[in-house]
C-alpha atoms as a PDB file:
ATOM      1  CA  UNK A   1     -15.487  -3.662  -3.798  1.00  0.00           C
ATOM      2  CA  UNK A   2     -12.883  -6.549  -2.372  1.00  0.00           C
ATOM      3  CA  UNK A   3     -12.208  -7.878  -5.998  1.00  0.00           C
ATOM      4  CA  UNK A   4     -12.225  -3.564  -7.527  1.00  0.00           C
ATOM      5  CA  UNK A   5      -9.691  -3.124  -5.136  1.00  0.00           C
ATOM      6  CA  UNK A   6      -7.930  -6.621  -5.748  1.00  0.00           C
ATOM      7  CA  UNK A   7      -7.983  -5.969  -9.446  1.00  0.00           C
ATOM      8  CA  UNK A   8      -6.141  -2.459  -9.621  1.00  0.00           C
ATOM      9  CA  UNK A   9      -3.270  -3.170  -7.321  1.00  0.00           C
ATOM     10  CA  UNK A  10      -1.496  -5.161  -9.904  1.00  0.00           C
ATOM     11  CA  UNK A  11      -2.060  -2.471 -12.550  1.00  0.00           C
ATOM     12  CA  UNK A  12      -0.809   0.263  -9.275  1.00  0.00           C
ATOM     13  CA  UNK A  13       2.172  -2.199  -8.764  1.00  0.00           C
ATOM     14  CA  UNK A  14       2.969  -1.900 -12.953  1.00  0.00           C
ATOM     15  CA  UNK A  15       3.017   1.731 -13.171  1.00  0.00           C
ATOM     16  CA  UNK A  16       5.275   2.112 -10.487  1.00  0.00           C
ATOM     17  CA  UNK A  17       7.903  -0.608 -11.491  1.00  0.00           C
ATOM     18  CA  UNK A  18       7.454   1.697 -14.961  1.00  0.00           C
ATOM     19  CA  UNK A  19       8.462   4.637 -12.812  1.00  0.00           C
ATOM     20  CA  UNK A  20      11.862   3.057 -11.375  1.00  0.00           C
ATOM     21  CA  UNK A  21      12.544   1.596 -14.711  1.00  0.00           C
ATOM     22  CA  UNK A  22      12.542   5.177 -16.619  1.00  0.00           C
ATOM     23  CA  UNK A  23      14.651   6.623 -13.370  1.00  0.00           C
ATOM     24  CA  UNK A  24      17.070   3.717 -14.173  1.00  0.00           C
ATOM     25  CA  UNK A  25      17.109   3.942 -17.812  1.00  0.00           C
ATOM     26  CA  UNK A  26      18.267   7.996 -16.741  1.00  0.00           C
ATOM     27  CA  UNK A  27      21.046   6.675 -15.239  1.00  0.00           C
ATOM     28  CA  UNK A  28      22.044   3.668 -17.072  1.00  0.00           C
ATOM     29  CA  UNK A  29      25.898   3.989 -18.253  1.00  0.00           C
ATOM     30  CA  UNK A  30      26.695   7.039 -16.187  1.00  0.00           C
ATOM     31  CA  UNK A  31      28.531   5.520 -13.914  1.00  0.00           C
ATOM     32  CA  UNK A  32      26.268   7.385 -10.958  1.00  0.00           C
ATOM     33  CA  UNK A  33      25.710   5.102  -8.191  1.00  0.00           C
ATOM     34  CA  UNK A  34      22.030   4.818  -7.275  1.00  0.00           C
ATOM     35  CA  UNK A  35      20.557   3.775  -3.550  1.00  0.00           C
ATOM     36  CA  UNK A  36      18.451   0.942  -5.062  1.00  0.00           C
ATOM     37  CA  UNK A  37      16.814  -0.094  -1.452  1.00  0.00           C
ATOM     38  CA  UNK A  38      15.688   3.877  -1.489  1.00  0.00           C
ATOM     39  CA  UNK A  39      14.161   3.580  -4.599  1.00  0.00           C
ATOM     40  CA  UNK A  40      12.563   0.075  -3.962  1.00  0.00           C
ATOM     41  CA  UNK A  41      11.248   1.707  -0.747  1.00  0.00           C
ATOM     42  CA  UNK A  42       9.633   4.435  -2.761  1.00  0.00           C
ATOM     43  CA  UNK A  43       8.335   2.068  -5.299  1.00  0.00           C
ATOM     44  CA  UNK A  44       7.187  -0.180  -2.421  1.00  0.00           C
ATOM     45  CA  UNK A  45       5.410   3.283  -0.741  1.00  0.00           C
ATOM     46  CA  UNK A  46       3.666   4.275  -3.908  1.00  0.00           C
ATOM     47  CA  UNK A  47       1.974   1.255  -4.337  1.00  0.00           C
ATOM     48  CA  UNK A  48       0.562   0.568  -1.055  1.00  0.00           C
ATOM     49  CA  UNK A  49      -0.445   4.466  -0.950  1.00  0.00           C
ATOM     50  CA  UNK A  50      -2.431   4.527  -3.728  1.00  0.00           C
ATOM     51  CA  UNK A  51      -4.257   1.089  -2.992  1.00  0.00           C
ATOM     52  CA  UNK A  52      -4.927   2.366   0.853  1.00  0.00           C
ATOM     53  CA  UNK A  53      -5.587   6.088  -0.146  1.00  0.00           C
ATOM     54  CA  UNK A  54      -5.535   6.617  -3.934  1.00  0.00           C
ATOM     55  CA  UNK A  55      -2.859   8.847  -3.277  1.00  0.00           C
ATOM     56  CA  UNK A  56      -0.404  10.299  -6.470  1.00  0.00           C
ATOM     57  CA  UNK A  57       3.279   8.777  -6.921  1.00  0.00           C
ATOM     58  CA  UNK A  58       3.992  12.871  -6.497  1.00  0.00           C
ATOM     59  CA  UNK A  59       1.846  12.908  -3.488  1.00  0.00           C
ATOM     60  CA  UNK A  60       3.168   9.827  -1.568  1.00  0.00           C
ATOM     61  CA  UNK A  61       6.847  10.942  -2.166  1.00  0.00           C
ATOM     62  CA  UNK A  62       6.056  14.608  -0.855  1.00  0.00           C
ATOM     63  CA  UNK A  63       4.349  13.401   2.114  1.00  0.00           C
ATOM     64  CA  UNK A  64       4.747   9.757   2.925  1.00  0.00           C
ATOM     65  CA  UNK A  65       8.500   9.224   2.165  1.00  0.00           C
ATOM     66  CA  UNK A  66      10.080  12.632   3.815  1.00  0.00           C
ATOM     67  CA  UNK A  67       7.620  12.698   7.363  1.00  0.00           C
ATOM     68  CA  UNK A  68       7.864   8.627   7.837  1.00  0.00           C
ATOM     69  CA  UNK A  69      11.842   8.346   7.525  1.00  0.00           C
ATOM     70  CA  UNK A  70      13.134  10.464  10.312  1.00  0.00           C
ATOM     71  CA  UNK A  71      10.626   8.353  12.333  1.00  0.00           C
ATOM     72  CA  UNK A  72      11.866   5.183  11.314  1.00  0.00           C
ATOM     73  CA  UNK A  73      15.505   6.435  11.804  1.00  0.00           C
ATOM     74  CA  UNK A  74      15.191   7.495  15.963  1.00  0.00           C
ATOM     75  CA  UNK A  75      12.966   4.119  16.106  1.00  0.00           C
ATOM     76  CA  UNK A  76      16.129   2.397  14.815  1.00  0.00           C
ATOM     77  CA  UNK A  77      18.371   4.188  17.136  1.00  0.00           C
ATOM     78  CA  UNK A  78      15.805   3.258  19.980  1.00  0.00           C
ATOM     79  CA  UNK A  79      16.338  -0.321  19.143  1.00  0.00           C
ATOM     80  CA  UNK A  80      20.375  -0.048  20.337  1.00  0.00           C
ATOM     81  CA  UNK A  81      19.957   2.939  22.748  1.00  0.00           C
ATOM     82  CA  UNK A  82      16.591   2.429  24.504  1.00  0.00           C
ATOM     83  CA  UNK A  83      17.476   5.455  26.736  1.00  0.00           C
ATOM     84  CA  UNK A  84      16.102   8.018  23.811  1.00  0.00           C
ATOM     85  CA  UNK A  85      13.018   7.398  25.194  1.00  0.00           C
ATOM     86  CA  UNK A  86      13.027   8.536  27.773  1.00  0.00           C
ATOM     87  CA  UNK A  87      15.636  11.358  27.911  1.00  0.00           C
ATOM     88  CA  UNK A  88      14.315  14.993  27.158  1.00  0.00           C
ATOM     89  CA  UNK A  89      16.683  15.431  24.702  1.00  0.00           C
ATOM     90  CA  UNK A  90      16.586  17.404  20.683  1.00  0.00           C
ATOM     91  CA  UNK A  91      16.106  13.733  19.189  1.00  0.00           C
ATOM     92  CA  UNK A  92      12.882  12.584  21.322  1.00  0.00           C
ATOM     93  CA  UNK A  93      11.327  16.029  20.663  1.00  0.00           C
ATOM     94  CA  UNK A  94      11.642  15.817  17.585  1.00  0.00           C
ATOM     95  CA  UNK A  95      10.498  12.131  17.097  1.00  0.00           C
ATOM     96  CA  UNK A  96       7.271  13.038  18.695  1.00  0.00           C
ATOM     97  CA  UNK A  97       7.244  16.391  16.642  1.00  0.00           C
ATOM     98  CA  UNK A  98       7.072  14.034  13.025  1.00  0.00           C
ATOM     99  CA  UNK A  99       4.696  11.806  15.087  1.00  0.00           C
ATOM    100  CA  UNK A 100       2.070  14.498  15.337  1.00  0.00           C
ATOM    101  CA  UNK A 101       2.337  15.581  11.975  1.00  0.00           C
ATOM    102  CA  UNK A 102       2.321  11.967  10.372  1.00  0.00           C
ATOM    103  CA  UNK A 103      -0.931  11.657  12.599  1.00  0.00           C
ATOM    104  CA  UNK A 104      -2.224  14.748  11.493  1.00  0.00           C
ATOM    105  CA  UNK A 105      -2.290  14.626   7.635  1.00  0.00           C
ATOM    106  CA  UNK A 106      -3.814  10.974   7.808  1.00  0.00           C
ATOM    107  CA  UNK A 107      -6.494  12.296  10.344  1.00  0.00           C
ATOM    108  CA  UNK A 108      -7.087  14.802   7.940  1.00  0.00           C
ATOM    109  CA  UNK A 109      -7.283  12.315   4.913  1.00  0.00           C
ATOM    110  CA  UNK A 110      -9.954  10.151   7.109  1.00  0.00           C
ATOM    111  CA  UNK A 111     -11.802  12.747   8.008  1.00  0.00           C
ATOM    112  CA  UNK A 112     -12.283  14.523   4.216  1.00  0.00           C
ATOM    113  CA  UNK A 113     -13.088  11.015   2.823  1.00  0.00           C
ATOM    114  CA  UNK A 114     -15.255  10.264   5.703  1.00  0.00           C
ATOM    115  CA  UNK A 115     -16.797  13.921   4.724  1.00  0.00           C
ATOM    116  CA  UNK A 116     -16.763  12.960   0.900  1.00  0.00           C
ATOM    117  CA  UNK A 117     -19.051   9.884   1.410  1.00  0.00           C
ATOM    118  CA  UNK A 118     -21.467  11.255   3.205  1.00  0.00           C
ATOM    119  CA  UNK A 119     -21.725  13.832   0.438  1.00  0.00           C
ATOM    120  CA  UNK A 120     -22.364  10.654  -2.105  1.00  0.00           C
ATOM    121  CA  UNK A 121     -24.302   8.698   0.037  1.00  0.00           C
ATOM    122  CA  UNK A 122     -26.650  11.424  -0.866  1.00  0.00           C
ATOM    123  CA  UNK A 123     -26.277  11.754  -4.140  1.00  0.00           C
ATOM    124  CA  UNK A 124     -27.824   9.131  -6.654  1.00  0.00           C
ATOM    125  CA  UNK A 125     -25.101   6.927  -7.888  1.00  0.00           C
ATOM    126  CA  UNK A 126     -24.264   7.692 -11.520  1.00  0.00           C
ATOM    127  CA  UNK A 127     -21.193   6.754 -13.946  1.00  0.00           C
ATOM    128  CA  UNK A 128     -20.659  10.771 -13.687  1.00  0.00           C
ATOM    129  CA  UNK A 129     -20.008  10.748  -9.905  1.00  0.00           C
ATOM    130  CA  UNK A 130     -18.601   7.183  -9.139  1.00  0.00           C
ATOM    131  CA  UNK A 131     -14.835   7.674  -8.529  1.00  0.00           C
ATOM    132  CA  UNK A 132     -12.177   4.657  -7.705  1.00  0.00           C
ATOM    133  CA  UNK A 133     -12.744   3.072  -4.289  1.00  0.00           C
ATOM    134  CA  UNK A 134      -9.798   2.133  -2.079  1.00  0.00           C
ATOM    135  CA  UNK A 135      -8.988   0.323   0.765  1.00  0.00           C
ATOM    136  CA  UNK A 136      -9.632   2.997   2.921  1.00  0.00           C
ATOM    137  CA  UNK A 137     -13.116   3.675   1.706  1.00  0.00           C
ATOM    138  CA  UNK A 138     -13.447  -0.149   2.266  1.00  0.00           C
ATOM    139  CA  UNK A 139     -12.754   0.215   6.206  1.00  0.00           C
ATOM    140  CA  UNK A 140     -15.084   3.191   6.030  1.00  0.00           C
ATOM    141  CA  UNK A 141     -17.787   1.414   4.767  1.00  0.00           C
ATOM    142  CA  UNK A 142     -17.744  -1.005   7.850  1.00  0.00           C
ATOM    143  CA  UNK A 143     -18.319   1.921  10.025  1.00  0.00           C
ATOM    144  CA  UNK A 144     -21.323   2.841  11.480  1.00  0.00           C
ATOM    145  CA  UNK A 145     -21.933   6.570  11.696  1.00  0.00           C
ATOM    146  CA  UNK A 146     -23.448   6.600  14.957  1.00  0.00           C
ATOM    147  CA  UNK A 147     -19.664   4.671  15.855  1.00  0.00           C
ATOM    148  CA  UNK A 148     -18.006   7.713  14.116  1.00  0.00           C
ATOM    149  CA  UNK A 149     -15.824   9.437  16.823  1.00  0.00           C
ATOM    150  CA  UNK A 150     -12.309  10.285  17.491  1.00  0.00           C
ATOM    151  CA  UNK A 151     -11.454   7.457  18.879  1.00  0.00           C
ATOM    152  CA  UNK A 152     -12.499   5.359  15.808  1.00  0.00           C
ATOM    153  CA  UNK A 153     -10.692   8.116  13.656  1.00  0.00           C
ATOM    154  CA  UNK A 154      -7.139   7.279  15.805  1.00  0.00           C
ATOM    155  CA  UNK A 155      -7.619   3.613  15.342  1.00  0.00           C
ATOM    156  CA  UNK A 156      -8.112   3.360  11.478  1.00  0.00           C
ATOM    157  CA  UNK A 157      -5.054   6.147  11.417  1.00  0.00           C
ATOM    158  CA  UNK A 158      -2.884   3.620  13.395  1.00  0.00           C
ATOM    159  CA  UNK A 159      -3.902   0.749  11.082  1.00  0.00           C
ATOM    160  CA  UNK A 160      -3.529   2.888   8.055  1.00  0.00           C
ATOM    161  CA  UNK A 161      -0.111   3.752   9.402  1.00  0.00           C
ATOM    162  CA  UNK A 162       0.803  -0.123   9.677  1.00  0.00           C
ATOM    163  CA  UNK A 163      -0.397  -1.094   6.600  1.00  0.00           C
ATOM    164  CA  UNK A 164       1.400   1.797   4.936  1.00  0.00           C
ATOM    165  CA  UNK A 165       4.912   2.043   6.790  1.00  0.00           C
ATOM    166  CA  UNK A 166       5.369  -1.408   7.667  1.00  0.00           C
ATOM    167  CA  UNK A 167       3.673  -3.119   4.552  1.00  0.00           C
ATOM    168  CA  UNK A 168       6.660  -0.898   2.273  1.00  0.00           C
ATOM    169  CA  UNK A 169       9.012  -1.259   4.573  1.00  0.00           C
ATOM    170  CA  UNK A 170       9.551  -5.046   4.583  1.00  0.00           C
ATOM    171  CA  UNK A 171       8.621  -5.365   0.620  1.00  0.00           C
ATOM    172  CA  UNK A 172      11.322  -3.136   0.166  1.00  0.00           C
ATOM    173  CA  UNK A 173      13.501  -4.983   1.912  1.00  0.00           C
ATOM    174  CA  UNK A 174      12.466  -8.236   0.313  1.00  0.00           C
ATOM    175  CA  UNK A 175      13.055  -6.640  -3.402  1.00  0.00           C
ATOM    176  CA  UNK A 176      16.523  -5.769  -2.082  1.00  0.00           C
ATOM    177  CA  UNK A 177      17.369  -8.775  -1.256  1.00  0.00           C
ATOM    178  CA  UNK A 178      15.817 -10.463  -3.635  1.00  0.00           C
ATOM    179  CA  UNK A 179      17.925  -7.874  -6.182  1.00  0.00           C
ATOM    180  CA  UNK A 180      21.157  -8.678  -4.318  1.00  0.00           C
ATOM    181  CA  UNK A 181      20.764 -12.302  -4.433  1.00  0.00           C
ATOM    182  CA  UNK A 182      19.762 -12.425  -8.231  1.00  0.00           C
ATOM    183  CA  UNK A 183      23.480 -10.599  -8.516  1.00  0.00           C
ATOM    184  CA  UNK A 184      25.313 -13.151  -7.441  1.00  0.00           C
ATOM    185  CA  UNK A 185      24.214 -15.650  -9.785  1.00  0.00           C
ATOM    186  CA  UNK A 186      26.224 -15.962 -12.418  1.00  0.00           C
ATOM    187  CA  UNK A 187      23.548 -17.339 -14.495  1.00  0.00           C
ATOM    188  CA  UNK A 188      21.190 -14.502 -13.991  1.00  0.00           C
ATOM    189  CA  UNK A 189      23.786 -12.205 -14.768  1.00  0.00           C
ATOM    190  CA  UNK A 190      24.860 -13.223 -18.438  1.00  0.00           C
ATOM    191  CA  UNK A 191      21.185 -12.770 -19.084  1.00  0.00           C
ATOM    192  CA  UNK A 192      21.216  -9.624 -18.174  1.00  0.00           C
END
């Protein structure tokens, strides 16, 4: 399963560079400006979603991308102003508010594949019914049912949640500024 898993993520990694190149290509010669750390932090997202969950582009962007970023942004703010907190105010409510729901759906994505392979443990393995395995199914398979309890469930949701939102966060960055510094070289630049 290590090398399955090792072997797709550069093919996962293609398809979404192929992605941000067509979404470029629709903007190439407008004149529009485009947020290119936004879109390397959806690339970035995609990936490591589909290798940790086999989740869609579609999927990641719907789910990932709008209930992670207003968490990131109060965490930022807590970095200058500490005080949010602690304060009962509109802001820390709703922080904790997109907390629970970011727990939520991946608790519910750990518990339906937890639920999908007991179903095929029971089945006889076939070409028919063998899907893709992912990372997640990976940690899965390390756990011993009679271990299975909601404490395990919070623990490989806060590991899937550092993998996912941190992993992205600081590729994205690197491609960034990586992108920036490739700019002001004025021999990369007539090649382009």
């Amino acid at each position: 399963l290590r090398i399955e898993i090792l072997e797709i993520i550069p093919h996962i990694a293609k398809r979404a560079v192929e992605r941000l190149c067509t979404k470029l290509e629709e903007v190439r010669g407008t004149g529009t400006p485009i947020e290119i750390g936004e879109m390397f932090r959806h690339l970035t997202l995609q990936v490591i979603a589909e290798a940790i969950l086999s989740l869609s582009p579609e999927e990641s962007d719907q789910t990932f991308a709008k209930m992670y970023l207003p968490i990131v942004t109060e965490g930022n703010l807590r970095t200058w102003y500490p005080y949010r907190a602690y304060l009962p105010t509109p802001a820390n409510f709703a922080f904790h508010q997109h907390v629970k729901v970011l727990n939520d759906y991946i608790t519910s994505i750990i518990e339906k594949r937890w639920a999908l392979r007991q179903v095929e443990a029971k089945l006889s393995p076939t070409p028919e019914n063998k899907r893709q395995q992912d990372i997640l199914d990976r940690i899965l398979s390390g756990v011993d049912a009679n271990a299975w309890s909601p404490s395990t469930i919070r623990q490989i949701r806060d590991e899937i949640k550092t993998f996912i939102l941190a992993g992205h966060e600081t590729s994205a960055s690197m491609l960034t500024w990586a992108l920036y510094e490739l700019t002001q070289s004025e021999k990369f630049t007539q090649k382009v």
